[in-house]
C-alpha atoms as a PDB file:
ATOM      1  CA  UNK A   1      -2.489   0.042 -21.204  1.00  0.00           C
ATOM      2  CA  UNK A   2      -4.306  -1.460 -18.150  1.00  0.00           C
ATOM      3  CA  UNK A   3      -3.040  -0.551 -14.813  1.00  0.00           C
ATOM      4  CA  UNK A   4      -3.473  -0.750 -11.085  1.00  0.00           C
ATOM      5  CA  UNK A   5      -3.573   1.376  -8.379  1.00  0.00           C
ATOM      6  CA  UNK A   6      -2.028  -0.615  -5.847  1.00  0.00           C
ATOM      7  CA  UNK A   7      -3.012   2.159  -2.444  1.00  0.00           C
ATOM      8  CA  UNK A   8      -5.775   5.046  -2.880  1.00  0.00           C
ATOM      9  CA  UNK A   9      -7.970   5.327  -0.060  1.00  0.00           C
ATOM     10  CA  UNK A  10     -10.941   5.914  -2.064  1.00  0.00           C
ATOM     11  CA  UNK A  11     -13.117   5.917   0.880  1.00  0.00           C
ATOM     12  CA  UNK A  12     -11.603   9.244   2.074  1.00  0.00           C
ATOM     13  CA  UNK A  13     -13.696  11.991   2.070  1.00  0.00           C
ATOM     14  CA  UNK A  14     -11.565  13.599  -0.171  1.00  0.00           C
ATOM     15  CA  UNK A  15     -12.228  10.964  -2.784  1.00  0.00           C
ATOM     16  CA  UNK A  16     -15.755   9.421  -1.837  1.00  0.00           C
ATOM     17  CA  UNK A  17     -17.600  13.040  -2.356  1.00  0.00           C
ATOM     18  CA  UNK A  18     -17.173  13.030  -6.380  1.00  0.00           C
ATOM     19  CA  UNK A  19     -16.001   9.083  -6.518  1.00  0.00           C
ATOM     20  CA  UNK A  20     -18.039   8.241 -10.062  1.00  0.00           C
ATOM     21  CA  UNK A  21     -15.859  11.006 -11.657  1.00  0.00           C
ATOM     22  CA  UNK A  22     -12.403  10.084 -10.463  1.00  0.00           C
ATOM     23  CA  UNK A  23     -13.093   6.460 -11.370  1.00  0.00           C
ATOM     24  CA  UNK A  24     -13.974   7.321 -14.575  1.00  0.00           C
ATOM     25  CA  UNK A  25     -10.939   9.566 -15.068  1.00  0.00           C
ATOM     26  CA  UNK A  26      -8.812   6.589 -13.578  1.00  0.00           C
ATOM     27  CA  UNK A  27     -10.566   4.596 -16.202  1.00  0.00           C
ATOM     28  CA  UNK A  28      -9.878   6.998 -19.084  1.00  0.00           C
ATOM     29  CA  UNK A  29      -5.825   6.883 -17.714  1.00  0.00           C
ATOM     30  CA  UNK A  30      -6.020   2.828 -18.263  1.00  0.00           C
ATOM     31  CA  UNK A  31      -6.457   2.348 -14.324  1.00  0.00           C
ATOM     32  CA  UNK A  32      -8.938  -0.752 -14.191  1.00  0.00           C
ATOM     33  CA  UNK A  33      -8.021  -2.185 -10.284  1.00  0.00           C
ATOM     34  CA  UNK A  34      -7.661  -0.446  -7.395  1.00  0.00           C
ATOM     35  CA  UNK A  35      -6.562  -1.402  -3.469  1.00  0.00           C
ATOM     36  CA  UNK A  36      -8.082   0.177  -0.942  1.00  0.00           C
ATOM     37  CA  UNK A  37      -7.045   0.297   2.389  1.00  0.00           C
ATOM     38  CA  UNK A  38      -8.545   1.593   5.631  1.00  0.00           C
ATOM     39  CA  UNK A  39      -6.216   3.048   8.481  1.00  0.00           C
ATOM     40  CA  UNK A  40      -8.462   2.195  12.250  1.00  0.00           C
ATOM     41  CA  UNK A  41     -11.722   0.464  13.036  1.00  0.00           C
ATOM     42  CA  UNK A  42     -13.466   3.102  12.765  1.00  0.00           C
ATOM     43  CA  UNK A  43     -13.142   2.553   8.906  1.00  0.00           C
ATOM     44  CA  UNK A  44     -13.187  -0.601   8.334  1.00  0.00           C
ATOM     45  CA  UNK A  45     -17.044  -0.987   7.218  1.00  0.00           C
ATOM     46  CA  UNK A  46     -16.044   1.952   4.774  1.00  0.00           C
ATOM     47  CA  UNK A  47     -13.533   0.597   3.286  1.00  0.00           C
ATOM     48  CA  UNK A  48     -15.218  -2.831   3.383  1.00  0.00           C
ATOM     49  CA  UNK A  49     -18.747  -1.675   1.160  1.00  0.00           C
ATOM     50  CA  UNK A  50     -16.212  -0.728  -1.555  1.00  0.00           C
ATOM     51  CA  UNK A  51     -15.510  -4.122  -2.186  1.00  0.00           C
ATOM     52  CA  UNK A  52     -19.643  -4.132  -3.107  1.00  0.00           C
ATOM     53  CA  UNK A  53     -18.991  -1.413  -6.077  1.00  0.00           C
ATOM     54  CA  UNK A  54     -20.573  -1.944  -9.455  1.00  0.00           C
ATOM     55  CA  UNK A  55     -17.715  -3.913 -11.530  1.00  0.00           C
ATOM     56  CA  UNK A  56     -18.245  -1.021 -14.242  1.00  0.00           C
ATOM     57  CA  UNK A  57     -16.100   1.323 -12.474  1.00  0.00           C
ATOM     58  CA  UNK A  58     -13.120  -1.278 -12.130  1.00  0.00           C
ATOM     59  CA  UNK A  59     -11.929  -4.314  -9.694  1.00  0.00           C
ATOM     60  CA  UNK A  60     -11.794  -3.032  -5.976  1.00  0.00           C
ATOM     61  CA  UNK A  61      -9.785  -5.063  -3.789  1.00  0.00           C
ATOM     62  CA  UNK A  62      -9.617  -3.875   0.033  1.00  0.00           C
ATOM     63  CA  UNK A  63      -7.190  -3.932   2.972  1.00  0.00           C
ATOM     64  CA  UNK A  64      -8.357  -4.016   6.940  1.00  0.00           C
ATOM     65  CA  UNK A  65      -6.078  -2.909   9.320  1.00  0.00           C
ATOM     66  CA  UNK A  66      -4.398  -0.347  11.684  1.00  0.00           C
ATOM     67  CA  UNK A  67      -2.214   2.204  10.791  1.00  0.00           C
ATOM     68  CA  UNK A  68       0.726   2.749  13.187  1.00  0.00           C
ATOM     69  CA  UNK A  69      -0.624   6.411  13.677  1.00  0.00           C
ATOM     70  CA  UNK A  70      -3.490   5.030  15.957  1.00  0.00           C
ATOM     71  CA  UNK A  71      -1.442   2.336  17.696  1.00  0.00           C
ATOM     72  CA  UNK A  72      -2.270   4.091  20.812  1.00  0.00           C
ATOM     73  CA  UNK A  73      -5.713   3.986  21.154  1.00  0.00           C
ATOM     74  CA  UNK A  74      -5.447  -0.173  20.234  1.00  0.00           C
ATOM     75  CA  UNK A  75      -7.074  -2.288  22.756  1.00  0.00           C
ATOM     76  CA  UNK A  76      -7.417  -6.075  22.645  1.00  0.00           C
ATOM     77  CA  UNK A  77     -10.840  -5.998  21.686  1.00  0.00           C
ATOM     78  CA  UNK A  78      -9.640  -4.207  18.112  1.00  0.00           C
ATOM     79  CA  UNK A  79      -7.770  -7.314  17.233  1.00  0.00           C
ATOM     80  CA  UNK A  80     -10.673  -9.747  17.732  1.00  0.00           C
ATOM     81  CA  UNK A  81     -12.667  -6.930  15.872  1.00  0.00           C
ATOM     82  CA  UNK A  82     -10.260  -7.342  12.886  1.00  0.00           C
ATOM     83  CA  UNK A  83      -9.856 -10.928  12.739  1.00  0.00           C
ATOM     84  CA  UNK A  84     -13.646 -10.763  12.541  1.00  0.00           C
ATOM     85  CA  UNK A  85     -14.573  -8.381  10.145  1.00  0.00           C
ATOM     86  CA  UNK A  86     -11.582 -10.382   8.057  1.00  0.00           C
ATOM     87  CA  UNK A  87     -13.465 -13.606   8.391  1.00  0.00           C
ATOM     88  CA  UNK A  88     -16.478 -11.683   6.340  1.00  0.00           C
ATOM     89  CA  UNK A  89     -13.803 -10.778   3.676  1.00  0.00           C
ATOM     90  CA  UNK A  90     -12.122 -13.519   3.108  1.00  0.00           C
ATOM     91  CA  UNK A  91     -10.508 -11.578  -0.190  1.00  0.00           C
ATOM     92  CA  UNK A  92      -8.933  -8.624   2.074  1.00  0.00           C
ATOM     93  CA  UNK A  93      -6.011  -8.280   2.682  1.00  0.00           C
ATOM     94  CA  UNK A  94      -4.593  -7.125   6.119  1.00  0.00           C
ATOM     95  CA  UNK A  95      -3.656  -3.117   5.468  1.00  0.00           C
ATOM     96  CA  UNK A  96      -2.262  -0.331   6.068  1.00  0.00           C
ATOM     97  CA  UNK A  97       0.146  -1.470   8.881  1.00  0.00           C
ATOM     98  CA  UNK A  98       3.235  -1.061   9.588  1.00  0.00           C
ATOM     99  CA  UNK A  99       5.928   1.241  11.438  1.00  0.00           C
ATOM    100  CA  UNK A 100       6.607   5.050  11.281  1.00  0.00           C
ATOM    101  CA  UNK A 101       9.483   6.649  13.243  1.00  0.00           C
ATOM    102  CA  UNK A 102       9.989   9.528  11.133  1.00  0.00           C
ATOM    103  CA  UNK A 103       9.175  11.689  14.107  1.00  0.00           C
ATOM    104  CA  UNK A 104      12.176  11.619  16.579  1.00  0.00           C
ATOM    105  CA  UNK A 105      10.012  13.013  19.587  1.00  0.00           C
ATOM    106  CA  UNK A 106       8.769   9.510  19.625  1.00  0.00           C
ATOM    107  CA  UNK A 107       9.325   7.979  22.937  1.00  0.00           C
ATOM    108  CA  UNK A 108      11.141   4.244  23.283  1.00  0.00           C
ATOM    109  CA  UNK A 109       7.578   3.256  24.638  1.00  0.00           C
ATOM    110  CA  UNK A 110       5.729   4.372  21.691  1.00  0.00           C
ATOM    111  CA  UNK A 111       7.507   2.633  18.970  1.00  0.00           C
ATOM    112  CA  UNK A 112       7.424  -0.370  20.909  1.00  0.00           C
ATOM    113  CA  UNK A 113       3.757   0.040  21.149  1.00  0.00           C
ATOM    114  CA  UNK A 114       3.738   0.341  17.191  1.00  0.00           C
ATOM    115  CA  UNK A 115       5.671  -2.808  17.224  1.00  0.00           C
ATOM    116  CA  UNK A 116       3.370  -4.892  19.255  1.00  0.00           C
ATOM    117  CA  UNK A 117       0.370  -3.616  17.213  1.00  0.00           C
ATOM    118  CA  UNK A 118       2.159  -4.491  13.759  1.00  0.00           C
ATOM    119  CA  UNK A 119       3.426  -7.891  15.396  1.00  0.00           C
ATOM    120  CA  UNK A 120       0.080  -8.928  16.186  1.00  0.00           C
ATOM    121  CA  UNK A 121      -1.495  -7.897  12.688  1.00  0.00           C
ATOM    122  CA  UNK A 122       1.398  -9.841  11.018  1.00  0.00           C
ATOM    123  CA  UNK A 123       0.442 -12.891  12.930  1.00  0.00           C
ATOM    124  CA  UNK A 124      -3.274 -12.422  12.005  1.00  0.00           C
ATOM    125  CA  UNK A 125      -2.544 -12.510   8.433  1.00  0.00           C
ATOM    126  CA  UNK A 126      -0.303 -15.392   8.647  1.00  0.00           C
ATOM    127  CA  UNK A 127      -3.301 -17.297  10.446  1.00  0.00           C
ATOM    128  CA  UNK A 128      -5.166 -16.056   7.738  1.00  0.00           C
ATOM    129  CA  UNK A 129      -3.145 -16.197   4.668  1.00  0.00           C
ATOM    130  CA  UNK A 130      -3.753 -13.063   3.636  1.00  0.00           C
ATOM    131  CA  UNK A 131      -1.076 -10.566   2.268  1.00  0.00           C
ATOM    132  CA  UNK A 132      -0.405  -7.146   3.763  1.00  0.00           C
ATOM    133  CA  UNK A 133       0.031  -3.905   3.128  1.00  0.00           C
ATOM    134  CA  UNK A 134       2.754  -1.679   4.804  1.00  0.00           C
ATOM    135  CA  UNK A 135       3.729   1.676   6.144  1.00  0.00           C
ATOM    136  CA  UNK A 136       7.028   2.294   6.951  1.00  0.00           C
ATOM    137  CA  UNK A 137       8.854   5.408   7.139  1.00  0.00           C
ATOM    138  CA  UNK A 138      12.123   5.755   8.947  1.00  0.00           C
ATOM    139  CA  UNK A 139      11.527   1.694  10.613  1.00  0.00           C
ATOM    140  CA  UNK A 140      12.774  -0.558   7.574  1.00  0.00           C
ATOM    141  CA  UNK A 141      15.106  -3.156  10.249  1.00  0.00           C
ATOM    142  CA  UNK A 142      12.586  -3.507  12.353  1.00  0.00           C
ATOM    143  CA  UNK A 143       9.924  -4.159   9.821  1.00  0.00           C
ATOM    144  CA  UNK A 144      12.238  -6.897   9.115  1.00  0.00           C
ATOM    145  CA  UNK A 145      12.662  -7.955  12.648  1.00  0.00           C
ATOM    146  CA  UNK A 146       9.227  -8.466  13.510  1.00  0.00           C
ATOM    147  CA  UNK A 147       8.647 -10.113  10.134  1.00  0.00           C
ATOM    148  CA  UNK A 148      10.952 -12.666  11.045  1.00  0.00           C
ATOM    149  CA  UNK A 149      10.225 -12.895  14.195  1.00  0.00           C
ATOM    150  CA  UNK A 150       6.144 -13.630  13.614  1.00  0.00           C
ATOM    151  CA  UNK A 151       7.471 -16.254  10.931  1.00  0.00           C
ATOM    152  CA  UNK A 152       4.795 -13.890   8.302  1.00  0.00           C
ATOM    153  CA  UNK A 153       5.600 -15.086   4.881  1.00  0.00           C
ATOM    154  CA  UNK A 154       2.553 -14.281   2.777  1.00  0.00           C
ATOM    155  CA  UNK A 155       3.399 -11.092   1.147  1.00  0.00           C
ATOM    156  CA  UNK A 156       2.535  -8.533  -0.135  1.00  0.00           C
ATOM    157  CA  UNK A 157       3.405  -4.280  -0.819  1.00  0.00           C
ATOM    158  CA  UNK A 158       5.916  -1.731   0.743  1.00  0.00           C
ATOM    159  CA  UNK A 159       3.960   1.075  -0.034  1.00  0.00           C
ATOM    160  CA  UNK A 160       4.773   4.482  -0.387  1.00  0.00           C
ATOM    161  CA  UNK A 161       8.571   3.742  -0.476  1.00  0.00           C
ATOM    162  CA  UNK A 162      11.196   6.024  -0.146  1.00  0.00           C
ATOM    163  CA  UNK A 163      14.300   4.176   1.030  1.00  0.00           C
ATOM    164  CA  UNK A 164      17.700   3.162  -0.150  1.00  0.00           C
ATOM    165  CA  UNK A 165      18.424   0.678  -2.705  1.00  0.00           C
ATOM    166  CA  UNK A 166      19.977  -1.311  -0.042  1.00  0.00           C
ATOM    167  CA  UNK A 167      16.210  -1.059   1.807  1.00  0.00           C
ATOM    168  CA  UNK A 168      14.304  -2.107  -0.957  1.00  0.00           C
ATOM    169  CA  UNK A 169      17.005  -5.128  -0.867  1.00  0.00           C
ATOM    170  CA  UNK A 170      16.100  -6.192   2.550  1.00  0.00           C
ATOM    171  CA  UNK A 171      12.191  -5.988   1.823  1.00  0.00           C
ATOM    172  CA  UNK A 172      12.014  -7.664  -1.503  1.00  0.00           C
ATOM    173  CA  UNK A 173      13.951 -10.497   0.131  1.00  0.00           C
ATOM    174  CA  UNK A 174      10.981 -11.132   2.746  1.00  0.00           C
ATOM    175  CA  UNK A 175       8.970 -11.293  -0.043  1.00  0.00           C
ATOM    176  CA  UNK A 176       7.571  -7.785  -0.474  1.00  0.00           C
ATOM    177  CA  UNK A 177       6.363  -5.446  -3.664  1.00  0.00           C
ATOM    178  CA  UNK A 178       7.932  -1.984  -3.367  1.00  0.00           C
ATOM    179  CA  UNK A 179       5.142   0.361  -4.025  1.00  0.00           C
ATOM    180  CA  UNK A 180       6.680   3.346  -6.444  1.00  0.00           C
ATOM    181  CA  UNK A 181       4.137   5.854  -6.292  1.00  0.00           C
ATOM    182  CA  UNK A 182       3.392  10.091  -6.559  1.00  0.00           C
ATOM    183  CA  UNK A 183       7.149  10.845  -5.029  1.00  0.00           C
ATOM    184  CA  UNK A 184       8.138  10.561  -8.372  1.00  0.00           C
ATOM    185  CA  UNK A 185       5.490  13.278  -9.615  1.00  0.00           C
ATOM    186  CA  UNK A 186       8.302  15.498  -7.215  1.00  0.00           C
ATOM    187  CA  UNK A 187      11.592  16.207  -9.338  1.00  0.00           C
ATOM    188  CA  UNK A 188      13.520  16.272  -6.193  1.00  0.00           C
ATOM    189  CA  UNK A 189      12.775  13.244  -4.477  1.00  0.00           C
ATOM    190  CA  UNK A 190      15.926  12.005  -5.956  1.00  0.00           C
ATOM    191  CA  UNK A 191      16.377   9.400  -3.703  1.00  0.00           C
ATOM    192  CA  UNK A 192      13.651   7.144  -5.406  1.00  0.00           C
ATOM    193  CA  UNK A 193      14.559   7.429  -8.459  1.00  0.00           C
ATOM    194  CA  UNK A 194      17.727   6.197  -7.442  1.00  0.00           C
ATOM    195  CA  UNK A 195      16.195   2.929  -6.061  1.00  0.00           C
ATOM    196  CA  UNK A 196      13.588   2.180  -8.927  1.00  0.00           C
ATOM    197  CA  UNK A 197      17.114   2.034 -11.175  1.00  0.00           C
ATOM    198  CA  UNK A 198      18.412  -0.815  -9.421  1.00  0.00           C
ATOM    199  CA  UNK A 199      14.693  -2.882  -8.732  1.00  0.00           C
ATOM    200  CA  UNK A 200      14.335  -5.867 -10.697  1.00  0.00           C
ATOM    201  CA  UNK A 201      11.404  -6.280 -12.953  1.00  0.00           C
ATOM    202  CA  UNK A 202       9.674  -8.618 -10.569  1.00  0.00           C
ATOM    203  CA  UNK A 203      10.307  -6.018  -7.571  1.00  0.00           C
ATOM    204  CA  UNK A 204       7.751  -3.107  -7.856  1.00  0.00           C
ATOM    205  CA  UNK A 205       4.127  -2.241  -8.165  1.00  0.00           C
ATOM    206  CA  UNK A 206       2.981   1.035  -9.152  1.00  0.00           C
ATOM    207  CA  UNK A 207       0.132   3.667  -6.647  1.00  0.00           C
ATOM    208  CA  UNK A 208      -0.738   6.957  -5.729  1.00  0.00           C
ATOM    209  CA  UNK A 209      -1.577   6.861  -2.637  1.00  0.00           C
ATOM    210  CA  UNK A 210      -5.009   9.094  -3.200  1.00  0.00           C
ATOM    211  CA  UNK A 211      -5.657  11.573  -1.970  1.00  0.00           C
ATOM    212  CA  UNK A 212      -2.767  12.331  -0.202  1.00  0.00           C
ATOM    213  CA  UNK A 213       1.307  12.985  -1.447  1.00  0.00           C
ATOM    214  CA  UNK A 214       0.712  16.058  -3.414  1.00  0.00           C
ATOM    215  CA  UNK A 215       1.302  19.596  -2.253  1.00  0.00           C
ATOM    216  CA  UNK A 216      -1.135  21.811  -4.480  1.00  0.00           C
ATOM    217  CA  UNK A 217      -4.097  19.411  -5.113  1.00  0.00           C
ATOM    218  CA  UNK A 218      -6.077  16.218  -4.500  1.00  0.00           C
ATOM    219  CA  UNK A 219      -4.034  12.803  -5.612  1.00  0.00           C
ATOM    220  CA  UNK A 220      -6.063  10.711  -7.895  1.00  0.00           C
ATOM    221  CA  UNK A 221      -5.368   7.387  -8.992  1.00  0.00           C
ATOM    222  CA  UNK A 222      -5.748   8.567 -12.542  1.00  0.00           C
ATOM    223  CA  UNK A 223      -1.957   9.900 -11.728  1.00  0.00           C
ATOM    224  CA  UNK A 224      -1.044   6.689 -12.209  1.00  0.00           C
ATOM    225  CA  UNK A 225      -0.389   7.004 -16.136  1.00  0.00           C
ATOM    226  CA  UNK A 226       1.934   9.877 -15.357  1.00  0.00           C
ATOM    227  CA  UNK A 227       3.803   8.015 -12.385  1.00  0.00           C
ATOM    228  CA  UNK A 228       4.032   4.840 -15.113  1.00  0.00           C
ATOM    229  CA  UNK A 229       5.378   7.203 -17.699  1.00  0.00           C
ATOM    230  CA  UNK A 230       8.053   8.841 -15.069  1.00  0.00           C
ATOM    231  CA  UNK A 231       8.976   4.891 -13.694  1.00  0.00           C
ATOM    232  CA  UNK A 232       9.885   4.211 -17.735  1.00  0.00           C
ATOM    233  CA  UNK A 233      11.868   7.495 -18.360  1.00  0.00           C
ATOM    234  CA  UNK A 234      14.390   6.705 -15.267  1.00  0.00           C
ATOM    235  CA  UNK A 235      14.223   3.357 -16.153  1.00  0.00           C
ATOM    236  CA  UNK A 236      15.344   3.472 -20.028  1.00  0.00           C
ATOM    237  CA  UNK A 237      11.983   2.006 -21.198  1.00  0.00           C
ATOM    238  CA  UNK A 238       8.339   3.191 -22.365  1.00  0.00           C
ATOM    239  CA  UNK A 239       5.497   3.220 -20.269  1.00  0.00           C
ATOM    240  CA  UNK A 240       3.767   0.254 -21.863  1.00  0.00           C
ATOM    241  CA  UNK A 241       6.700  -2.038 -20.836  1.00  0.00           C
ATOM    242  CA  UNK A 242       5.930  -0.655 -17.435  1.00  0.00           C
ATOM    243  CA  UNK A 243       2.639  -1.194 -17.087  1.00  0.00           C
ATOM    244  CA  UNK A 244       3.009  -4.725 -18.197  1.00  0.00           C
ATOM    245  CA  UNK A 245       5.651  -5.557 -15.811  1.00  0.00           C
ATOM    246  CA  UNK A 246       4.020  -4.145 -13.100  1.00  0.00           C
ATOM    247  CA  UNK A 247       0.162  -5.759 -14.068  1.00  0.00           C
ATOM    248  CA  UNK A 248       2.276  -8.796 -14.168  1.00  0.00           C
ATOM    249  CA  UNK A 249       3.397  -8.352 -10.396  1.00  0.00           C
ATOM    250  CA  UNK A 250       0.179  -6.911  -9.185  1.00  0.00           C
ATOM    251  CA  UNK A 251      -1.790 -10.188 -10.644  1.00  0.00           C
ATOM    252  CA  UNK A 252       0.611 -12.460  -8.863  1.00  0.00           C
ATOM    253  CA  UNK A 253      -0.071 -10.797  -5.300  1.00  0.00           C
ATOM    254  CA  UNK A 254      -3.880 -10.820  -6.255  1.00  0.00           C
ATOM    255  CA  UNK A 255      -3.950 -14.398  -7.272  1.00  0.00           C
ATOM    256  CA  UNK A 256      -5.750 -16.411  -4.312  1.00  0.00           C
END
């Protein structure tokens, strides 16, 4: 089976110190592409020398953005700075953004400032044509909202996702991917497993979201196999069928 692991920040630390030996486990798993996203300027260059990676160890496609954890610290200058390092990529996508308001201490001022700094990244990539990648915990209507209202209509991945069926209706119709990733490696995140049941085939990629999502150990994208073989039991299929539906949706968000 070939597969893709649509979100694994292989630049992490985490990852980057041993990164020859989890690409060649990933490769071992059937993992051959990989999306890598960076999360604030400060690691954009990072992310972007992965792009320069030997083919040998797979196809690395990267993401440049701001992740609505650092929306704070944005200044203006950090939007020219993306739209420029962008213009050196022209392959990148525009990633991880996006909204979190999981944490209700949040004050009104705050999410609006995540707002602004998502709106203006969604208008970059429509400039651009590029797709995007997105965060969004807890914020799924007003992901919408500013979609709409920034007229973005590129596409691209929901990662991460852990919303309702009825969520994952309102995303796919804005023409996103609903990433289905290591939740599933957790028996009682029952909630997803709910969703994937009612996707259509067209409507999900598959990632792990490296290194990050699991309790007792480093995430690798190699975890992929297992999250494709997990996807197939809840949806009545094998894992093969999986990974060719979801190959098939991954190649038509990388196609230029």
């Amino acid at each position: 089976m070939n597969l893709t692991d649509t979100h694994c920040h292989l630049a992490d630390p985490a990852l980057r110190e041993n990164l020859p030996h989890i690409l060649t486990a990933a490769r071992k798993a059937g993992v051959k592409r990989f999306i890598v996203p960076a999360t604030r300027p400060q690691d954009w260059q990072d992310v972007a020398d992965m792009a320069e990676m030997p083919s040998e160890h797979g196809q690395i496609r990267i993401a440049l953005g701001i992740h609505p954890w650092f929306s704070d610290g944005i200044v203006e200058q950090d939007f020219a700075g993306l739209e420029a390092v962008l213009a050196r990529y022209p392959r990148a996508w525009v990633g991880e953004i996006g909204l979190d308001f999981y944490d209700k201490t949040q004050t009104p001022p705050q999410r609006e400032r995540q707002i602004q700094v998502f709106s203006r990244q969604l208008a970059i990539a429509q400039t651009l044509r590029r797709r995007v990648i997105i965060h969004n915990l807890k914020a799924t209507a007003d992901i919408a909202a500013a979609v709409k209202q920034t007229g973005f209509a590129q596409g691209g991945i929901v990662h991460a996702f852990s919303g309702s069926a009825e969520e994952a209706r309102v995303l796919t119709k804005l023409g996103f991917k609903i990433g289905i990733g290591s939740l599933l490696l957790n028996p009682n995140a029952r909630k997803i497993r709910e969703t994937l049941k009612t996707l259509n085939d067209t409507d999900f990629v598959l990632e792990t979201d490296s290194p990050f999502m699991l309790k007792k150990e480093i995430n690798t994208p190699a975890n992929i196999l297992r999250i494709a073989e997990i996807a197939a039991e809840i949806r009545g299929t094998g894992a093969a069928e999986i990974a060719a539906i979801t190959e098939r949706n991954a190649d038509s968000l990388l196609r230029p």
